[in-house]
Protein backbone atom coordinates (compact mmCIF):
# COMPACT_ATOMS: atom_id res chain seq x y z
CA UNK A 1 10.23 -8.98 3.72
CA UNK A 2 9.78 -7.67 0.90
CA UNK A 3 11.24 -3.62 0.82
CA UNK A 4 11.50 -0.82 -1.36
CA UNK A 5 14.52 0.67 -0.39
CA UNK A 6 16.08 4.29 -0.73
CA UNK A 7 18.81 4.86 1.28
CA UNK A 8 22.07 6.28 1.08
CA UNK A 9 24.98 6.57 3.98
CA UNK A 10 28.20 8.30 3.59
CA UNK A 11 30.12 7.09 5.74
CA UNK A 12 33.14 10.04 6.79
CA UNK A 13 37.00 8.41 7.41
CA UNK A 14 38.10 11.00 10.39
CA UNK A 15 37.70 9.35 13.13
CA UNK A 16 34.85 10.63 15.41
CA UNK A 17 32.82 11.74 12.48
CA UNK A 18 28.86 11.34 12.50
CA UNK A 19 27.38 10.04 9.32
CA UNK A 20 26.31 12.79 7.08
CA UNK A 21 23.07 11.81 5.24
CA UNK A 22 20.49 9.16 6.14
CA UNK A 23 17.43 8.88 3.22
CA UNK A 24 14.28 7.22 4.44
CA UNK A 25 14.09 3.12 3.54
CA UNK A 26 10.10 3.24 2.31
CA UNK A 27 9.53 -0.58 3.39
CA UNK A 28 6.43 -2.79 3.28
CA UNK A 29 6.34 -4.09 6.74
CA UNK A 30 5.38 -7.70 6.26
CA UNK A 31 8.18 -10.73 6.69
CA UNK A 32 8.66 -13.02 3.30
CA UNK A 33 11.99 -13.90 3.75
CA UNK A 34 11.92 -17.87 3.43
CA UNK A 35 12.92 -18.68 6.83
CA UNK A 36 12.64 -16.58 10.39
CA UNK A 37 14.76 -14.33 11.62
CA UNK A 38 16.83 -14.95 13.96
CA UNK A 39 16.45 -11.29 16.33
CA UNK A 40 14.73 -8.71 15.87
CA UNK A 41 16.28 -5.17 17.25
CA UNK A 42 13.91 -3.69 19.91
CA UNK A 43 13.18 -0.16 18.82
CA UNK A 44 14.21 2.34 20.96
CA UNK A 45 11.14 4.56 21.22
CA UNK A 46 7.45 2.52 21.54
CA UNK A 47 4.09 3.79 21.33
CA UNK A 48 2.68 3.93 24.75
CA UNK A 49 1.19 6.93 24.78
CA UNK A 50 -1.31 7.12 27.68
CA UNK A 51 -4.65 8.65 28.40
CA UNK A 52 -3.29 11.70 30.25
CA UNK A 53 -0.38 11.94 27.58
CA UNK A 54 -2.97 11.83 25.15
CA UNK A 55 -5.44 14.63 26.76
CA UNK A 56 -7.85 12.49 28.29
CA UNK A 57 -8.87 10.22 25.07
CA UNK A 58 -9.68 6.56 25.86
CA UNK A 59 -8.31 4.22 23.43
CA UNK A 60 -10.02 1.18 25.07
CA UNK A 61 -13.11 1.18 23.65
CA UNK A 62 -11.51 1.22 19.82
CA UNK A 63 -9.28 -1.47 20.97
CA UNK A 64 -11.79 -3.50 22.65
CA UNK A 65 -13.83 -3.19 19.29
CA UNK A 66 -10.85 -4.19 17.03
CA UNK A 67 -8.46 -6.46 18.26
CA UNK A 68 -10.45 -9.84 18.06
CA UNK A 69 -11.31 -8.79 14.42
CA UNK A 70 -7.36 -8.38 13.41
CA UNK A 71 -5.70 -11.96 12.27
CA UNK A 72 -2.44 -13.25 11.75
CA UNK A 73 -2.36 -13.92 8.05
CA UNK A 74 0.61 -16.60 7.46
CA UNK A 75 1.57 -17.79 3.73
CA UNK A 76 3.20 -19.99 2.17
CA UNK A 77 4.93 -20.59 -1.58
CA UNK A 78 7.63 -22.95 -2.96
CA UNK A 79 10.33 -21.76 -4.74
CA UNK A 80 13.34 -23.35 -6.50
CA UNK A 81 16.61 -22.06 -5.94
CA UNK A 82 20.33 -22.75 -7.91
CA UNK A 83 23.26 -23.74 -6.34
CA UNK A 84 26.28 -21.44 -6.75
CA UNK A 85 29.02 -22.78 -8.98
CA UNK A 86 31.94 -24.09 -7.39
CA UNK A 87 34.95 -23.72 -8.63
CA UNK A 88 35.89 -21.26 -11.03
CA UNK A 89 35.87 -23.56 -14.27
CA UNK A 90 32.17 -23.75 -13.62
CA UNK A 91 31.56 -19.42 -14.15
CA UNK A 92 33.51 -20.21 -17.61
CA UNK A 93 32.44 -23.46 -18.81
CA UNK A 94 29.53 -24.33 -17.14
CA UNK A 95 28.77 -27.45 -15.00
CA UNK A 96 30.99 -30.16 -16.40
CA UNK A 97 30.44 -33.99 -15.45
CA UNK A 98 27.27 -32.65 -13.71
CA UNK A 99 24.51 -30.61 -14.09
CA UNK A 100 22.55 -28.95 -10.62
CA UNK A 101 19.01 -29.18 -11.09
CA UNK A 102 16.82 -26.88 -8.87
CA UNK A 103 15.61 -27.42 -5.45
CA UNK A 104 12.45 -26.60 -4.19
CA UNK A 105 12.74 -24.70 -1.12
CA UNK A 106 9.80 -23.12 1.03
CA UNK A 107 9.06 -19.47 1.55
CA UNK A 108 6.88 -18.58 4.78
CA UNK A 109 6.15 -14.96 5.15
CA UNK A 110 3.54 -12.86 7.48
CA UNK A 111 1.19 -10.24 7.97
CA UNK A 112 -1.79 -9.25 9.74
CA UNK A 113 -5.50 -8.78 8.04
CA UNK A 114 -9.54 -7.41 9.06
CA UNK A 115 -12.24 -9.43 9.48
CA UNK A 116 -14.99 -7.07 7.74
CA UNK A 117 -18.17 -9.39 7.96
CA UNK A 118 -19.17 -12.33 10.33
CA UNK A 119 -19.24 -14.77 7.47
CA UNK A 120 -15.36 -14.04 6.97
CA UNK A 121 -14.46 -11.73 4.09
CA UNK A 122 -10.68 -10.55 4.82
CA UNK A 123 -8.80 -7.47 3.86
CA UNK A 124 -5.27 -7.42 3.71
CA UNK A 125 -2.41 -5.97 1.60
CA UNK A 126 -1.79 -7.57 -2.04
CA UNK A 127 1.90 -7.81 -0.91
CA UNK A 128 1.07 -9.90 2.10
CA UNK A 129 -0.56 -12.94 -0.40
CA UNK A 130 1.57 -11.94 -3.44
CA UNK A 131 2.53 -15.38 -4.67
CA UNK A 132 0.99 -17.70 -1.59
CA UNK A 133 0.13 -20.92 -2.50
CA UNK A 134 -1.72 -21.65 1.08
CA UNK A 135 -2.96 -18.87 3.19
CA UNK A 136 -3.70 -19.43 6.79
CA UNK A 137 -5.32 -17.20 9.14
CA UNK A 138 -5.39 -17.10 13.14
CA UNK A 139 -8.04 -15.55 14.89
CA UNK A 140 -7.05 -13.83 17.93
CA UNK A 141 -8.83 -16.91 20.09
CA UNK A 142 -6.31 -19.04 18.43
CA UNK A 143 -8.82 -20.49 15.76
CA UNK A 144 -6.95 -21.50 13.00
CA UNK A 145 -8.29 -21.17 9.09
CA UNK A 146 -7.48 -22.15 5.78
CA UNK A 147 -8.49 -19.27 3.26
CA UNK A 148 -8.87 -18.65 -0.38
CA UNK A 149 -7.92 -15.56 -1.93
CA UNK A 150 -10.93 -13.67 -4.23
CA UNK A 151 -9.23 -11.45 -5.52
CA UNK A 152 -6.02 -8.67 -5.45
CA UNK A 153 -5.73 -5.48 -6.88
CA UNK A 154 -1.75 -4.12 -7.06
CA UNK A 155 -2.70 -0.92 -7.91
CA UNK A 156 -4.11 0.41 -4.22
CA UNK A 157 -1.99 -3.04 -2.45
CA UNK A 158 -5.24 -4.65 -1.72
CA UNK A 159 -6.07 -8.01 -1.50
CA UNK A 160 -9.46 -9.76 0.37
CA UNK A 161 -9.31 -13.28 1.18
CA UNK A 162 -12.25 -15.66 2.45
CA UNK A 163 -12.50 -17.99 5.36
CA UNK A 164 -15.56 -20.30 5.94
CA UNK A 165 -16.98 -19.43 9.27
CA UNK A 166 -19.86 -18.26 11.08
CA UNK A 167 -20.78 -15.16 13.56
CA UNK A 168 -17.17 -13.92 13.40
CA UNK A 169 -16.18 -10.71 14.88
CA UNK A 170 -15.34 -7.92 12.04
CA UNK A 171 -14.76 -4.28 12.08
CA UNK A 172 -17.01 -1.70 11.23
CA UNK A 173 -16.06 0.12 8.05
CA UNK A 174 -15.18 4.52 8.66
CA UNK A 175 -14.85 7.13 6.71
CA UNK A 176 -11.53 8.36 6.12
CA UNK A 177 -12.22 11.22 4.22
CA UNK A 178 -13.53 12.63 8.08
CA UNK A 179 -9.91 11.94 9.46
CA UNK A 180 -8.22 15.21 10.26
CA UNK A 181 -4.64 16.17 10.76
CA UNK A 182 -3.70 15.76 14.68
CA UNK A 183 -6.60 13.31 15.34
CA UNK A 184 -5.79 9.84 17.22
CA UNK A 185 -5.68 6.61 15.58
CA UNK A 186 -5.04 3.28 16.75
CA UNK A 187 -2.50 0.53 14.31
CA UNK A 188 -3.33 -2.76 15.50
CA UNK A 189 -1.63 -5.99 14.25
CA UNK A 190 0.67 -8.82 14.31
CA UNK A 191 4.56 -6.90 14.52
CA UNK A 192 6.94 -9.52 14.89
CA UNK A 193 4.54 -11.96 15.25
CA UNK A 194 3.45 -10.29 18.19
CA UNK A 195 -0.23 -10.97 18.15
CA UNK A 196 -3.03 -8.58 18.38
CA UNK A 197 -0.85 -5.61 19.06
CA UNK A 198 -2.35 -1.73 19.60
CA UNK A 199 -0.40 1.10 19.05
CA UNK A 200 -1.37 4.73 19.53
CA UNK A 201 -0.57 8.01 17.21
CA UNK A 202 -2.00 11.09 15.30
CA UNK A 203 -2.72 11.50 11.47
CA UNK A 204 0.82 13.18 10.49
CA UNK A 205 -0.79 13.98 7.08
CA UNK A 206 -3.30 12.65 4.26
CA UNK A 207 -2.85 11.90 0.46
CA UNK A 208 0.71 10.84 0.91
CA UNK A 209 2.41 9.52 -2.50
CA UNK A 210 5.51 7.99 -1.61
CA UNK A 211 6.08 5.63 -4.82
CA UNK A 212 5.97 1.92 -3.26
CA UNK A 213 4.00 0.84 -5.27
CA UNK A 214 5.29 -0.59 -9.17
CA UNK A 215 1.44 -0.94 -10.71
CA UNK A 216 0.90 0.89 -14.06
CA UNK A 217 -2.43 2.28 -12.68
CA UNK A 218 -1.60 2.47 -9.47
CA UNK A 219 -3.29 4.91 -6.99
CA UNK A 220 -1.37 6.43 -3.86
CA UNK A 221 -3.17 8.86 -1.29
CA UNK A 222 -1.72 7.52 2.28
CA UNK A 223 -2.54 8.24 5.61
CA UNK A 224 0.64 8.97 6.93
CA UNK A 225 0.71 8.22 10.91
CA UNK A 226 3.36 8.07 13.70
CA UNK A 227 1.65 4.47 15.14
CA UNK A 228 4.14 2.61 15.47
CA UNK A 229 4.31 -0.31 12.71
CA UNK A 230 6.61 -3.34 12.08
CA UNK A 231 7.23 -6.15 10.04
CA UNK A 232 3.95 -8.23 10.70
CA UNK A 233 1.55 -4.95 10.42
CA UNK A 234 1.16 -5.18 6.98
CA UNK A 235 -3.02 -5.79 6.43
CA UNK A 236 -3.95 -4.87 9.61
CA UNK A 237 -6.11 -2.06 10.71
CA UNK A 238 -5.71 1.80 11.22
CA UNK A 239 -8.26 2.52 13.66
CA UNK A 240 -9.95 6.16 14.97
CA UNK A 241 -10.63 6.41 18.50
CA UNK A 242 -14.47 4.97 17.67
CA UNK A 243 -13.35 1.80 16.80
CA UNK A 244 -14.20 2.31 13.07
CA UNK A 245 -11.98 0.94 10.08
CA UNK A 246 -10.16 4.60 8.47
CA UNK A 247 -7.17 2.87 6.61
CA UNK A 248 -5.28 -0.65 5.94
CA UNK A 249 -1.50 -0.35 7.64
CA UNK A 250 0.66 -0.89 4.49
CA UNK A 251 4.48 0.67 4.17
CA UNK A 252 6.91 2.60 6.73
CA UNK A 253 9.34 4.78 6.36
CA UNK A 254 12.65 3.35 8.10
CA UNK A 255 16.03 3.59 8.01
CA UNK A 256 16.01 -0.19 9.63
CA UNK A 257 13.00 -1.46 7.95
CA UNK A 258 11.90 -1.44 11.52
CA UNK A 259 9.56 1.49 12.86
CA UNK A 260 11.11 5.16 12.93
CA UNK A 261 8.51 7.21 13.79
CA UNK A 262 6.01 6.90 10.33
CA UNK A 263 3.88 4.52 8.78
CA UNK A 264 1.62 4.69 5.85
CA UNK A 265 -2.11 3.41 5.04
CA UNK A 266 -4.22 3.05 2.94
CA UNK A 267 -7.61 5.45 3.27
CA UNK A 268 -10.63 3.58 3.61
CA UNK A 269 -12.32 5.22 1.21
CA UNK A 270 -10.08 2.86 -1.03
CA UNK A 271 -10.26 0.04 0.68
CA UNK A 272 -13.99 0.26 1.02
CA UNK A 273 -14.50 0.37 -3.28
CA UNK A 274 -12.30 -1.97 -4.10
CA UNK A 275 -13.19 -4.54 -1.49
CA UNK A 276 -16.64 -3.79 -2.83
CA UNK A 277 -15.65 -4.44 -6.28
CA UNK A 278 -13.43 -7.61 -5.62
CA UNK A 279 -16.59 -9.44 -3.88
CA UNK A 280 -18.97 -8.41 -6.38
CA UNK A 281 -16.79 -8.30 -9.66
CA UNK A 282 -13.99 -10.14 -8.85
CA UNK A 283 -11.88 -7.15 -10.30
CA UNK A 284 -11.58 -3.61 -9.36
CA UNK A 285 -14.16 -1.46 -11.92
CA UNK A 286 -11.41 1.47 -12.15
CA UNK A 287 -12.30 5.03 -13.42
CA UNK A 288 -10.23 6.84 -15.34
CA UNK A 289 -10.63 10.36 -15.92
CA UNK A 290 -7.91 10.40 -18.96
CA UNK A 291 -5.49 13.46 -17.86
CA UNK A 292 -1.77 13.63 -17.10
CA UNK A 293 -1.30 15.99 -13.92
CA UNK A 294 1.68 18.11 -12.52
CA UNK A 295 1.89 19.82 -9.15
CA UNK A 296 1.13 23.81 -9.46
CA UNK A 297 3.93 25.81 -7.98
CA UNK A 298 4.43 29.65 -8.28
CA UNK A 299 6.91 28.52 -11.43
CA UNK A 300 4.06 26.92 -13.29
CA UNK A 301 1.24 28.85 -12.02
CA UNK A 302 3.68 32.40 -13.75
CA UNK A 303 4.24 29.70 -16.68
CA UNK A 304 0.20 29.16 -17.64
CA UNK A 305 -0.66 32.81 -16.09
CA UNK A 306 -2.67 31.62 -13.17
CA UNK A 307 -3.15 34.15 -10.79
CA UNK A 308 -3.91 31.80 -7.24
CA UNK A 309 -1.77 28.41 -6.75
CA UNK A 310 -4.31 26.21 -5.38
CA UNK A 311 -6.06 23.28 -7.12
CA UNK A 312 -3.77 20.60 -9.68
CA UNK A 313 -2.83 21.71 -12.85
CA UNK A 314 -3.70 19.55 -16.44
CA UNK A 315 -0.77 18.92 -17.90
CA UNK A 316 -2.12 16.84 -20.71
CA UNK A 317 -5.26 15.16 -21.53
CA UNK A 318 -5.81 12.15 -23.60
CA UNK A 319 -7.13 11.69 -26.64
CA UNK A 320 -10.14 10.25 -26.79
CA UNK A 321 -10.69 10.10 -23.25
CA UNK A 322 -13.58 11.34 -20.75
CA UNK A 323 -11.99 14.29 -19.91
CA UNK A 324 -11.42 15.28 -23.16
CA UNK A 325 -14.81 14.31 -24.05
CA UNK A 326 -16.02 16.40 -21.32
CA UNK A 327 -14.30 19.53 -22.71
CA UNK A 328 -11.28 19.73 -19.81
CA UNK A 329 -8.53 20.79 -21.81
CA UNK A 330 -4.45 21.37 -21.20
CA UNK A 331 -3.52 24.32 -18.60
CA UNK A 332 -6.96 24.02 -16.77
CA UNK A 333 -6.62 23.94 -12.76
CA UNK A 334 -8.80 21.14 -11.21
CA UNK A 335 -10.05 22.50 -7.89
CA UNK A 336 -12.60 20.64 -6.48
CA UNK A 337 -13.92 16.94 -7.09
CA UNK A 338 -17.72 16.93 -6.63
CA UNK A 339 -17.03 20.30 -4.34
CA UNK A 340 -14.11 17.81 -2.60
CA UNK A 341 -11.19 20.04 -2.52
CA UNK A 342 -8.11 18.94 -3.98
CA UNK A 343 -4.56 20.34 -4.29
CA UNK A 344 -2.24 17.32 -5.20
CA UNK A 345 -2.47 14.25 -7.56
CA UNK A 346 -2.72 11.94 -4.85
CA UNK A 347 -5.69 13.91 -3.64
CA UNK A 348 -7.51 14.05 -6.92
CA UNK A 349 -6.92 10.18 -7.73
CA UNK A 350 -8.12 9.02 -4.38
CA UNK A 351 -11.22 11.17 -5.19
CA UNK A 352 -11.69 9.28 -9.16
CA UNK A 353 -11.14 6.11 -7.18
CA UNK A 354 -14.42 6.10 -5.43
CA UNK A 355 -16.20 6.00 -8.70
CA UNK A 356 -16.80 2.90 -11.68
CA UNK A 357 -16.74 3.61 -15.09
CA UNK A 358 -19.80 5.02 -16.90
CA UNK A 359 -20.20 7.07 -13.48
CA UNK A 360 -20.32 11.28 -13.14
CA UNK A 361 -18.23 13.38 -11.55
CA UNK A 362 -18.55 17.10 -11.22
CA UNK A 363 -15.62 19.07 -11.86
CA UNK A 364 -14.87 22.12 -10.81
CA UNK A 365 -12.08 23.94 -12.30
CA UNK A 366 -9.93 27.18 -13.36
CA UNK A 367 -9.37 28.31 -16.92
CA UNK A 368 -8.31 31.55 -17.51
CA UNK A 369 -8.38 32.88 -14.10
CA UNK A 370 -12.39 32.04 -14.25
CA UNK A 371 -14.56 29.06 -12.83
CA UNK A 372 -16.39 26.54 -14.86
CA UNK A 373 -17.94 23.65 -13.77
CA UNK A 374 -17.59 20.46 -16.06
CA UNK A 375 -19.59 17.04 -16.14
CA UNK A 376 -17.23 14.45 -16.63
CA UNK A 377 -18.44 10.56 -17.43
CA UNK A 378 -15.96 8.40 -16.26
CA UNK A 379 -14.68 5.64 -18.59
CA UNK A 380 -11.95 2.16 -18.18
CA UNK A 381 -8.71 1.65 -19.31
CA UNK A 382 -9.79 0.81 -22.19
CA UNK A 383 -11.70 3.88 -23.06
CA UNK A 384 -15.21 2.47 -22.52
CA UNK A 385 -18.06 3.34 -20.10
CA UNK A 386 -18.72 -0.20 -20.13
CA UNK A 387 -17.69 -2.70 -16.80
CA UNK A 388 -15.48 -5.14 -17.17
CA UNK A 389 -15.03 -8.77 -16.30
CA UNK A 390 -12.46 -10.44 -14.45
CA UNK A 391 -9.29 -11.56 -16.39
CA UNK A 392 -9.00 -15.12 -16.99
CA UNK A 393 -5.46 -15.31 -15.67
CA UNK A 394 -5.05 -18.60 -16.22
CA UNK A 395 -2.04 -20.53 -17.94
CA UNK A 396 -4.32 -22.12 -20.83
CA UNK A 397 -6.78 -19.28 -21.49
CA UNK A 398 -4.10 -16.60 -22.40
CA UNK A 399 -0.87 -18.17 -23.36
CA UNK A 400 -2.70 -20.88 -24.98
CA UNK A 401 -0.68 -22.98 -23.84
CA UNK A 402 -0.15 -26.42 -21.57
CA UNK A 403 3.18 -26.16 -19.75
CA UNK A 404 4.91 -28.56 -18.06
CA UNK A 405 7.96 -28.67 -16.09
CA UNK A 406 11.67 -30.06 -18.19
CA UNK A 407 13.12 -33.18 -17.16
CA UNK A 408 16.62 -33.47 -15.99
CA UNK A 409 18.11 -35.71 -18.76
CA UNK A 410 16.90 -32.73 -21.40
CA UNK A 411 18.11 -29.90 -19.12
CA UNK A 412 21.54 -31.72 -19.03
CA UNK A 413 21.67 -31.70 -22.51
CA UNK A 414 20.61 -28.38 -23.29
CA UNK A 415 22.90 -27.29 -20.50
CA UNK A 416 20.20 -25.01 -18.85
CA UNK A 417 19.13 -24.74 -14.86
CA UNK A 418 15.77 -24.35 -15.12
CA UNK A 419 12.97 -24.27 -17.86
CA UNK A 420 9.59 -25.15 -18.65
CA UNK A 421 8.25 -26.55 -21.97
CA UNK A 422 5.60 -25.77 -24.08
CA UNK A 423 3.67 -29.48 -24.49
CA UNK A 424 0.89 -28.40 -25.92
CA UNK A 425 -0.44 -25.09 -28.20
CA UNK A 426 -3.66 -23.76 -29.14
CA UNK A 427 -4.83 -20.17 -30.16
CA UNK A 428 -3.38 -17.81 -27.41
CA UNK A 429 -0.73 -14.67 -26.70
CA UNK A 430 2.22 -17.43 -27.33
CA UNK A 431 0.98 -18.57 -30.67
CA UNK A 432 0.00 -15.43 -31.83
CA UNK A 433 3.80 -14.25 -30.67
CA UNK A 434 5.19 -17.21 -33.17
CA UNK A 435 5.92 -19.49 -30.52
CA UNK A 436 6.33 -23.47 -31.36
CA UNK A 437 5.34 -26.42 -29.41
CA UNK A 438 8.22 -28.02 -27.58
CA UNK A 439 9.72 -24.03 -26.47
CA UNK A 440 11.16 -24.59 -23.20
CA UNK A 441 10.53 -21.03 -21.50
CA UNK A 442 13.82 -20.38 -19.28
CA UNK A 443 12.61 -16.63 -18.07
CA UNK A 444 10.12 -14.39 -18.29
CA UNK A 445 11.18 -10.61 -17.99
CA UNK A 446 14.41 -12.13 -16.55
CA UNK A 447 13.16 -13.76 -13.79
CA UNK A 448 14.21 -17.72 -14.09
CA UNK A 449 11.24 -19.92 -14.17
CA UNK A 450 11.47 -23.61 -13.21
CA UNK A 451 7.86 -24.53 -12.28
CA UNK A 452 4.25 -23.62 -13.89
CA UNK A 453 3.63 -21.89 -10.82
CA UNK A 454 6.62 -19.70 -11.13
CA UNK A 455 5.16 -18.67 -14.71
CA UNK A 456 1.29 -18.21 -13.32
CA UNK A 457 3.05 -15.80 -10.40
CA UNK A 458 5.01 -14.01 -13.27
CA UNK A 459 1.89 -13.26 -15.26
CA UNK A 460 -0.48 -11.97 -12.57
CA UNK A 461 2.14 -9.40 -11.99
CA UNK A 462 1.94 -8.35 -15.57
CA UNK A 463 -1.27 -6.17 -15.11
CA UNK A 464 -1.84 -5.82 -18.60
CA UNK A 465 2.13 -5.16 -19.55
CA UNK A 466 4.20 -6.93 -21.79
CA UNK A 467 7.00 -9.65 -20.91
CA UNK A 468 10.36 -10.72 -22.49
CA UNK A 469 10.19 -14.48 -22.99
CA UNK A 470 13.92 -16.06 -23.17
CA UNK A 471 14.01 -19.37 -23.74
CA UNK A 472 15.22 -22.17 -25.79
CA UNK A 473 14.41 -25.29 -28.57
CA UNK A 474 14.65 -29.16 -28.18
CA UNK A 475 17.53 -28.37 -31.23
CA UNK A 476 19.29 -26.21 -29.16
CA UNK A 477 18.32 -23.17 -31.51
CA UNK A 478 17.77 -20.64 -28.45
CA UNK A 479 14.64 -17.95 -29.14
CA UNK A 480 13.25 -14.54 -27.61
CA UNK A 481 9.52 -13.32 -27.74
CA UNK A 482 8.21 -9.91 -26.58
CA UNK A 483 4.55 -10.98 -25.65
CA UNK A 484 2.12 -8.52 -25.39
CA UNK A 485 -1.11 -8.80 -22.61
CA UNK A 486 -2.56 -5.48 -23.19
């Protein structure tokens, strides 16, 4: 499982002593650990919260109306792994009368994911598929699927896959911009590989950023719950008492990197546009409104001279971009979002998120203690109000390059583990970069590559940023390229 950890234990030497500090382990709870665990701890408080607990509500119609729509998502990837030296000559000479090539070795990992329409489009978490080379999902009847991915987007953690059947059961899509603090929701999923699991809790809070996620442009505006969710959840649905789809279970907060009282999802209001643009795109059209933002406390509201601390505060704006275009300028106080309130970062990106490029938003904000309203026009990354089309991610079309994986006779006498070599260049990012046919790449960004697959997982992480190529010549002359993919 993959986790983003941040924890620290001191641990006191007096006998009898408790430990003194415990920071939260944010973890994405999804298993991808190359082989199954062997136990799992059984956490000490469940969700089984019942009707009377929960002042009367029913939960059995939303479950009733989700669980057959929630899958088991199970992937699979190869990777290749090194043995250890092993003997101590080997750390300072190398491998002497042999060399260790490699081994492929499989990597199984699992989530959960939502049936959204009865021909089978699939949402799920980017994580969960990051990497899978098959993808197999299992209905709750125990119909088994093979599915294709369409398309991933790291930036919100979502991913929707495909499956080819007919009249299957799906969830009906909410609004999560209705969900209010204290209100029952519903996580159902696969924890554990428990299948087709419902747990109950409230809304703890909304427009959580809790910095999981590594994307450049990423967007973070949680639903933070106290469902209970586990390794396995990751994909699956958040749930309001109607039975309607209000987020996609994603991270928790955990000490373990099992359950601990709070989980994190994704809004639907998220989910819903970028599904929406993955099916009809095959990329996510993202808005940018072209400002750097920073929190408003009494300190900075004293610093600007702002007389009420509500609202986010512009810190900078870009040059060039649609806000600046618009006329929003440094110091100004965004309140509202197309009369949307909004009082954190998270709040105001999940707002821009709904929106394409060459769309308006209505802005309504402070500046000098006095209300203005500004018409913004929404551009891309790249500073246009034009769409744009999916990446060609492929090997050929931007590295122009044919790769193919080094034999062991040349790795033995280049004395390197792993490698693949350049067999064939054209125009593309590696020839533009100075690179020469016959390059055997050994690591990109650090990360050892021994397969064409290991480089193709490498660069759709990328996301437009550039890599470190380390690598090495037939002559032994050894060579480094910063490649840019902007």
């Amino acid at each position: 499982m993959k986790k983003h950890i941040f924890t620290s234990t001191l641990v006191a030497a007096t006998v009898g002593a408790a430990a003194a500090l415990a920071v939260l382990r944010l973890s994405r709870p999804e298993s991808n650990s190359g082989h199954a665990p062997a136990a799992y701890a059984i956490p000490s408080v469940l969700s089984s919260q019942s009707a009377a607990a929960a002042g009367g509500v029913d939960f059995t119609v939303a479950a009733e109306k989700t669980v057959n729509a929630v899958v088991n998502v199970t992937t699979s990837y190869t990777r290749s792994v090194q043995r250890a030296p092993e003997s101590i000559y080997d750390f300072f000479f190398g491998f002497r009368h042999y060399y260790y090539e490699p081994q492929p070795q499989p990597v199984q990992g699992m989530g959960s994911g939502v049936i959204l329409s009865t021909d089978g489009y699939i949402v799920t978490n980017h994580h969960v598929i990051e990497r899978a080379e098959q993808i197999n999902v299992t209905l709750n009847d125990k119909h088994t699927f093979t599915a294709k991915l369409v398309g991933a987007d790291p930036g919100t953690d979502i991913a929707v896959i495909k499956v080819e059947g007919k009249n299957l059961p799906f969830v009906v899509m909410g609004n999560s911009d209705e969900l209010r603090v204290g209100e029952w929701v519903l996580a159902v999923g696969n924890p554990f590989n428990l299948t087709s699991t419902v747990t109950a809790g409230i809304v703890s809070a909304k427009a959580r950023s809790i910095s999981i996620l590594s994307d450049k442009f990423k967007i973070e505006s949680f639903i933070q719950t106290d469902a209970a969710v586990n390794p396995g959840n990751s994909g699956g649905a958040l749930v309001n008492t109607r039975g309607e789809l209000v987020g996609i279970n994603t991270a928790i907060a955990s000490p373990t990197g099992s359950f601990a009282g709070y989980s994190f999802a994704v809004p639907s209001s998220i989910v819903s546009k970028v599904v929406a643009d993955i099916i009809e795109f095959g990329v996510v059209q993202r808005a940018v409104l072209g400002v750097s933002l920073q929190e408003l406390t009494s300190e900075t509201a004293a610093a600007y001279g702002i007389k009420e601390i509500q609202g986010v505060l512009v810190a900078d704006v870009a040059a060039g971009g649609a806000a600046e275009q618009a006329g929003v300028k440094k110091g100004d106080v965004v309140l509202k979002v197309n009369d949307v309130p909004v009082n954190t970062g998270s709040q105001l990106q999940e707002q821009i998120s709904k929106f394409r490029p060459n769309d308006q938003v209505s802005l309504t904000v402070s500046r000098d203690n006095k209300t203005k309203y500004i018409n913004v026009i929404l551009r891309n990354r790249a500073g246009t109000t034009s769409l744009v089309k999916p990446n060609d991610n492929t090997l050929p079309s931007v590295l122009g390059a044919t790769l193919r994986e080094v034999d062991g006779a040349t790795k033995r006498a280049l004395r390197i583990a792993n490698g693949v070599q350049v067999a064939e260049l054209a125009q593309g990012r590696l020839m533009q970069h100075g690179v020469k046919k016959g390059y055997i790449i050994t690591r990109i960004n650090r990360t050892p590559v021994s397969s064409v697959s290991d480089v193709q997982s490498i660069l759709n992480t990328l996301a437009g940023e550039p890599a470190l190529i380390e690598g090495i010549y037939p002559n032994g002359v050894v060579a480094y390229y910063a490649v840019g993919f902007e």
